[in-house]
N, C-alpha and C. Protein backbone atom coordinates (compact mmCIF):
# COMPACT_ATOMS: atom_id res chain seq x y z
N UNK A 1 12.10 4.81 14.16
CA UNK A 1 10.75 5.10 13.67
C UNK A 1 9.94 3.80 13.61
N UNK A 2 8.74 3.62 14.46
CA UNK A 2 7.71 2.77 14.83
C UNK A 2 7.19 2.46 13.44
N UNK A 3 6.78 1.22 12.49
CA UNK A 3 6.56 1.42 11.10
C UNK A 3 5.21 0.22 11.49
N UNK A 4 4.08 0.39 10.81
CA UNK A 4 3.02 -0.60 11.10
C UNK A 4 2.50 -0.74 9.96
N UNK A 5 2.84 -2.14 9.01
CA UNK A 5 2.48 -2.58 7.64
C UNK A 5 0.84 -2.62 7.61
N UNK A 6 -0.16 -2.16 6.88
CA UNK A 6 -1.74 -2.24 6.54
C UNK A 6 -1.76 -3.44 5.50
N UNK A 7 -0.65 -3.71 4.01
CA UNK A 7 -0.91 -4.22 3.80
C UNK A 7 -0.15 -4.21 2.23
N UNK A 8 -0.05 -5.03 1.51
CA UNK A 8 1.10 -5.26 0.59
C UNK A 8 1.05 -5.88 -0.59
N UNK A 9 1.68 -5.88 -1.91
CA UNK A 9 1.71 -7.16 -2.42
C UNK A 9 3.23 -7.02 -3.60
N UNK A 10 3.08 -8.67 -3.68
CA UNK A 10 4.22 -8.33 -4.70
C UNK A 10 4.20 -9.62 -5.99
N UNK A 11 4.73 -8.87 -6.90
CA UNK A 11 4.83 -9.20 -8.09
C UNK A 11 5.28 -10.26 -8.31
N UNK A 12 6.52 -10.79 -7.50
CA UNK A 12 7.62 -11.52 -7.94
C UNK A 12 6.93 -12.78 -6.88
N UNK A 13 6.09 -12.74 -6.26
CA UNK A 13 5.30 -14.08 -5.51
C UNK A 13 3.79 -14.13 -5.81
N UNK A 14 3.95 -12.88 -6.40
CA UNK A 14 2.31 -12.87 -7.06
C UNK A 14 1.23 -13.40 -5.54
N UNK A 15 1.34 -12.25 -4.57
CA UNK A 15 0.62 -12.28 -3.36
C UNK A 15 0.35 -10.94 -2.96
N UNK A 16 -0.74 -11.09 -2.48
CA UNK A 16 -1.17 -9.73 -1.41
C UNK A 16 -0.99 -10.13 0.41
N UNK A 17 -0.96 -9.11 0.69
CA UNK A 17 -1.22 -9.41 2.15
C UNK A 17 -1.83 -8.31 2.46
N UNK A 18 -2.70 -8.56 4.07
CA UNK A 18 -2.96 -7.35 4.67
C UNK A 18 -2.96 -8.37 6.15
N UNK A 19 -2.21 -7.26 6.75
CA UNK A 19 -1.92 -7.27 8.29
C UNK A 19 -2.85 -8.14 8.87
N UNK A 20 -2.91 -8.76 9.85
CA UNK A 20 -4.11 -9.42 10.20
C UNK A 20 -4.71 -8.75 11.57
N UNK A 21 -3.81 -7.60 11.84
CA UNK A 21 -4.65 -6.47 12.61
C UNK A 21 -6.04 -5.56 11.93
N UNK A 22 -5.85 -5.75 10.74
CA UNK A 22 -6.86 -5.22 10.20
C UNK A 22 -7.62 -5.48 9.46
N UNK A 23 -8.06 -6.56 9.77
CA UNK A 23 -8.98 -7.80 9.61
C UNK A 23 -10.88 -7.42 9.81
N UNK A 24 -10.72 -6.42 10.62
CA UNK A 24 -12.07 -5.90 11.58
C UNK A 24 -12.29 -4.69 10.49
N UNK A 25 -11.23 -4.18 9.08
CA UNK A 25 -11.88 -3.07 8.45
C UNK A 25 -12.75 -3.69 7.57
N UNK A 26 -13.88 -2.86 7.14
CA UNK A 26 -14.85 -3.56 6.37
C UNK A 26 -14.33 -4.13 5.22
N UNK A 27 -15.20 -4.72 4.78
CA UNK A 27 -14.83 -6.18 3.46
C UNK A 27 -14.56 -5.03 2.63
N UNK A 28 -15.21 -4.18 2.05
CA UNK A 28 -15.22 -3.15 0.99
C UNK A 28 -13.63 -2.30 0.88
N UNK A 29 -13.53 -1.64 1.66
CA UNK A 29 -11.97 -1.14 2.60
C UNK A 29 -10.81 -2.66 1.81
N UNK A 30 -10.99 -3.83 2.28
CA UNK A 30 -10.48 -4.42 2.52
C UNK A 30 -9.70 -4.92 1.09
N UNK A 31 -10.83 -5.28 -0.25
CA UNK A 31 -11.46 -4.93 -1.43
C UNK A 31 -10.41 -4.23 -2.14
N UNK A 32 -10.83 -3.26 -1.53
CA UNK A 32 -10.03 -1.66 -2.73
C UNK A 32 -8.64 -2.06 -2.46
N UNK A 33 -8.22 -2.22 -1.08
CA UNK A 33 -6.99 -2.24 -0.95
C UNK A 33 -5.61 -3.00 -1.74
N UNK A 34 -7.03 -4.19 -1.66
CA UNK A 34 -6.25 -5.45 -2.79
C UNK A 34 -6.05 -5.56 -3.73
N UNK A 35 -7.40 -4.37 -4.65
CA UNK A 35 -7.04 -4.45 -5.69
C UNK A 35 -5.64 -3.29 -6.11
N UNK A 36 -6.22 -2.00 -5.07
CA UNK A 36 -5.18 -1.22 -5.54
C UNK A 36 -3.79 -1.64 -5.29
N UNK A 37 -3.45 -2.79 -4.74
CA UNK A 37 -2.09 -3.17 -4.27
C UNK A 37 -1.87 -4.46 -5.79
N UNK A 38 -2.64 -5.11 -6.17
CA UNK A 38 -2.23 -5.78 -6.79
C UNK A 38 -2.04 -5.38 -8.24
N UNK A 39 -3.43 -4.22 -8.61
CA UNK A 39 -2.65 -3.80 -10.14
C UNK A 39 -1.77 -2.74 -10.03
N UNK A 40 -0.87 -2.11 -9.03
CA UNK A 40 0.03 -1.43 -8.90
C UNK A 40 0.90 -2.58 -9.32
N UNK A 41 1.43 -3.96 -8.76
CA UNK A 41 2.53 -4.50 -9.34
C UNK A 41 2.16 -5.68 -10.43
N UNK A 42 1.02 -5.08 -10.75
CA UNK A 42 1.43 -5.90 -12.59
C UNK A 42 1.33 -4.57 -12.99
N UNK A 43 1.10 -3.75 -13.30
CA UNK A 43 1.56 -2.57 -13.96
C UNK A 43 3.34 -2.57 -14.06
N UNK A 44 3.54 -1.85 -12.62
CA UNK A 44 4.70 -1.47 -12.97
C UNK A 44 6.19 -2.87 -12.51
N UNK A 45 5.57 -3.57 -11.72
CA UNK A 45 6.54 -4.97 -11.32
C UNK A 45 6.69 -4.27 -9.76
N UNK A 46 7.89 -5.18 -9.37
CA UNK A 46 7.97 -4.83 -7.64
C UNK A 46 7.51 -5.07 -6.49
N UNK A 47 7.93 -4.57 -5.65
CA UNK A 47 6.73 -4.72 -4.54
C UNK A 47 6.23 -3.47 -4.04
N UNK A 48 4.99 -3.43 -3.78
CA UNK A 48 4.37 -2.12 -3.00
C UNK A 48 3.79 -2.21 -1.26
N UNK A 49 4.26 -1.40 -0.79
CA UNK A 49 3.77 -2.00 0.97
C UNK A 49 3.00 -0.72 1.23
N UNK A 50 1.86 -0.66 1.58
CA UNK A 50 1.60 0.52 2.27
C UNK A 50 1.73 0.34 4.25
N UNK A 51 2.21 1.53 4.77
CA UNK A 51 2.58 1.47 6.27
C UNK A 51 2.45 2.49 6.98
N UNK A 52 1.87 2.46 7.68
CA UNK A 52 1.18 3.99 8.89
C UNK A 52 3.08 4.18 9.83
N UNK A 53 3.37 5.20 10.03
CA UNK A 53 4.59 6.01 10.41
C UNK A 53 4.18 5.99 11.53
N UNK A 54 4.82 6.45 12.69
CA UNK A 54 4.61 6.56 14.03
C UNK A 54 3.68 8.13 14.38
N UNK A 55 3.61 8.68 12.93
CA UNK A 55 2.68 9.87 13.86
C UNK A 55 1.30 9.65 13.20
N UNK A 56 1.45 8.25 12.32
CA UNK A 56 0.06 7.87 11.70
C UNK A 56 -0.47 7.88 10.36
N UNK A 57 0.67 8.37 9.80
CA UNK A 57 0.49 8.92 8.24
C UNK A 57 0.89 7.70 7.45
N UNK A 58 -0.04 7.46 6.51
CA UNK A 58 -0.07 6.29 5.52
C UNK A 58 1.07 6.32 4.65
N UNK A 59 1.97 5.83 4.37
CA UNK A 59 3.27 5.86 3.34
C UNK A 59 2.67 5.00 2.56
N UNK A 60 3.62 4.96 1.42
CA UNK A 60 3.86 3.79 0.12
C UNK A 60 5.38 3.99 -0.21
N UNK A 61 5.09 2.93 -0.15
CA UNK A 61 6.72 2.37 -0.06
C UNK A 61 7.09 1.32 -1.71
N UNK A 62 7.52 1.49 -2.23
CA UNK A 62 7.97 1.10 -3.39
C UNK A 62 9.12 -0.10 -3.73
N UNK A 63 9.62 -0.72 -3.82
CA UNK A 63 10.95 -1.79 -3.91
C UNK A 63 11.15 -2.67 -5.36
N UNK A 64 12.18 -2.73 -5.59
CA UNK A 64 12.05 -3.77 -6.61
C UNK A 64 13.12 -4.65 -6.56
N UNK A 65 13.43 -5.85 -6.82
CA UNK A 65 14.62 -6.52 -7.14
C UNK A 65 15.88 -5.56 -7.92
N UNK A 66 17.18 -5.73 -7.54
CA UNK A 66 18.25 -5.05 -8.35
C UNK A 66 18.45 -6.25 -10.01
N UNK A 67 17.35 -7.29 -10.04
CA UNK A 67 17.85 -7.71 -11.35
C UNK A 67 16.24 -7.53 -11.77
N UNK A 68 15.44 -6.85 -11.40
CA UNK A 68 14.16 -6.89 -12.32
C UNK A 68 14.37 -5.56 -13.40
N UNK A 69 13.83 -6.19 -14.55
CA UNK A 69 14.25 -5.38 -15.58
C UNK A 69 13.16 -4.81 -16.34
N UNK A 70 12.35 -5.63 -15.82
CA UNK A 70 10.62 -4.83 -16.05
C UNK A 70 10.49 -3.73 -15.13
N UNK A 71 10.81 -3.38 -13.80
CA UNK A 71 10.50 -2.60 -12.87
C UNK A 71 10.61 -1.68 -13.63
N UNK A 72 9.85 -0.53 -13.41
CA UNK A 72 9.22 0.39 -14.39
C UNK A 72 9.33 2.12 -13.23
N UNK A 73 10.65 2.09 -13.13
CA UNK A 73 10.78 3.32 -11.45
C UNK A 73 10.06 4.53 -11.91
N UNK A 74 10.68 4.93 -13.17
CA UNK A 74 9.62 6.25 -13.43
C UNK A 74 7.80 5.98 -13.42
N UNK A 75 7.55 5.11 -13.94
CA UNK A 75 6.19 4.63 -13.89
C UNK A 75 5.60 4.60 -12.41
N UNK A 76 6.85 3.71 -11.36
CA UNK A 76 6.03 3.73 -10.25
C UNK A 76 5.79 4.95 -9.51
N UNK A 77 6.60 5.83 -9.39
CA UNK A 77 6.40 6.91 -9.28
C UNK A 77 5.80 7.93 -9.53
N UNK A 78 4.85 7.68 -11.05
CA UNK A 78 3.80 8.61 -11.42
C UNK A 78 2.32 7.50 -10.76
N UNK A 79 2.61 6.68 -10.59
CA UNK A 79 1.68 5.93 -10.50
C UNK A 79 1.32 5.97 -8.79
N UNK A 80 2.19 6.09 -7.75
CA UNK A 80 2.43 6.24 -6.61
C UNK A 80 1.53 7.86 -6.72
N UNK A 81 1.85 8.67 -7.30
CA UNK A 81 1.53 10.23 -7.10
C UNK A 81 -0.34 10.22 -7.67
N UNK A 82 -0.31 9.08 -8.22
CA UNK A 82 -1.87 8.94 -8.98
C UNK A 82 -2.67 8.43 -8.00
N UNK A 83 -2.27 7.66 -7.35
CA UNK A 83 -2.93 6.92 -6.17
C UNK A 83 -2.90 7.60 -4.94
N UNK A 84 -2.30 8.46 -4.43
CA UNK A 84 -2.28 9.66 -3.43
C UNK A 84 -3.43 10.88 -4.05
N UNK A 85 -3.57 10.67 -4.97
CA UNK A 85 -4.70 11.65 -5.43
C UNK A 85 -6.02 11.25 -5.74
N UNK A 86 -6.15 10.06 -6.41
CA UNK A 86 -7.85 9.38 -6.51
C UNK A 86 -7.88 8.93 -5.12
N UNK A 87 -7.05 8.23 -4.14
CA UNK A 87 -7.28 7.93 -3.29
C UNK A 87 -7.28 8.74 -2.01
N UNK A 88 -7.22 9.64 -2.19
CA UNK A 88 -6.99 10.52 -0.79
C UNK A 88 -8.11 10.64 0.38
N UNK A 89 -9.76 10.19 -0.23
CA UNK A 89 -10.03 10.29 1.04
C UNK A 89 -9.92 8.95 1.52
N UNK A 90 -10.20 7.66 0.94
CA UNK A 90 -9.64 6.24 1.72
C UNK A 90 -8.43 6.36 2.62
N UNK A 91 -7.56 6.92 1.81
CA UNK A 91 -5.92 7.05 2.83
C UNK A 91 -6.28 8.07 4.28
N UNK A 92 -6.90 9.04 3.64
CA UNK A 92 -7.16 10.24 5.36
C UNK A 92 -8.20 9.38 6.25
N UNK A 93 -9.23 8.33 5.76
CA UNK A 93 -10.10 7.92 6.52
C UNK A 93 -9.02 6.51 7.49
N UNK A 94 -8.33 5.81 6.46
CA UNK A 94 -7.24 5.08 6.96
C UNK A 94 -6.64 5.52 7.82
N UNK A 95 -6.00 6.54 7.97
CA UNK A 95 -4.80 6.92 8.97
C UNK A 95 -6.18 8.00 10.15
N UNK A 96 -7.15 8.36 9.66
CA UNK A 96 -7.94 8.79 10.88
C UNK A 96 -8.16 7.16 11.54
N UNK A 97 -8.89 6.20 11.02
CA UNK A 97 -8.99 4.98 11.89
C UNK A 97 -7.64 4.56 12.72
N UNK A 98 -6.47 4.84 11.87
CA UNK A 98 -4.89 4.12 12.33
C UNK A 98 -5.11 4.75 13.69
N UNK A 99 -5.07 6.33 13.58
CA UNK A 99 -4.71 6.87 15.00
C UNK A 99 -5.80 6.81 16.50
N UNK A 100 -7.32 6.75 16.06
CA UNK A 100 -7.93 6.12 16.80
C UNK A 100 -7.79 4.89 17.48
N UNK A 101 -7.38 3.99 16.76
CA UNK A 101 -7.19 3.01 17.59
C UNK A 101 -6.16 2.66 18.11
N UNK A 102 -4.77 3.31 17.72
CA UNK A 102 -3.91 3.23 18.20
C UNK A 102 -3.60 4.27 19.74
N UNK A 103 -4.00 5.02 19.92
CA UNK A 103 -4.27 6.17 20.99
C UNK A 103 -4.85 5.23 22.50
């Protein structure tokens, strides 16, 4: 399975990233992403990656160290299901852009 990272951050380096393929999405896009990636891991700790699947569909992907003891799994998980729902049309407009340009 073809996996293509949008963009990430983590707790334990206290960094974001975003792909530098997607550099060309607007500043605003670009914005939300960071923030929603970065208070996902001071909330719950960890790392969070979001990544388009090979048929284009936006995942979130979750991880934590096996000695972090703050990682908060039930939390990330309601918190993962919270962000699939305020965010849903950014994510459908995301993975409509993913598959356009990838085609």
């Amino acid at each position: 399975m073809e996996r293509q990272v949008l963009c990430g951050a983590s707790y334990y380096e206290q960094k974001f990233y975003l792909n530098p393929v997607y550099e060309v999405l607007p500043q605003q896009i670009k914005d939300e992403l960071k923030i929603l990636c970065v208070l996902f891991v001071q909330e719950v700790s960890g790392i969070i990656i979001l990544e388009f699947n090979d048929q284009g569909d936006l995942n979130i992907v979750v991880t934590a160290r096996d000695d972090d003891m703050y990682f908060d799994e039930i939390g990330s998980e309601l918190k993962v299901r919270q962000m699939r729902k305020e965010k849903a049309e950014l994510f459908a407009q995301l993975e409509e852009y993913y598959k356009a340009v990838e085609e």
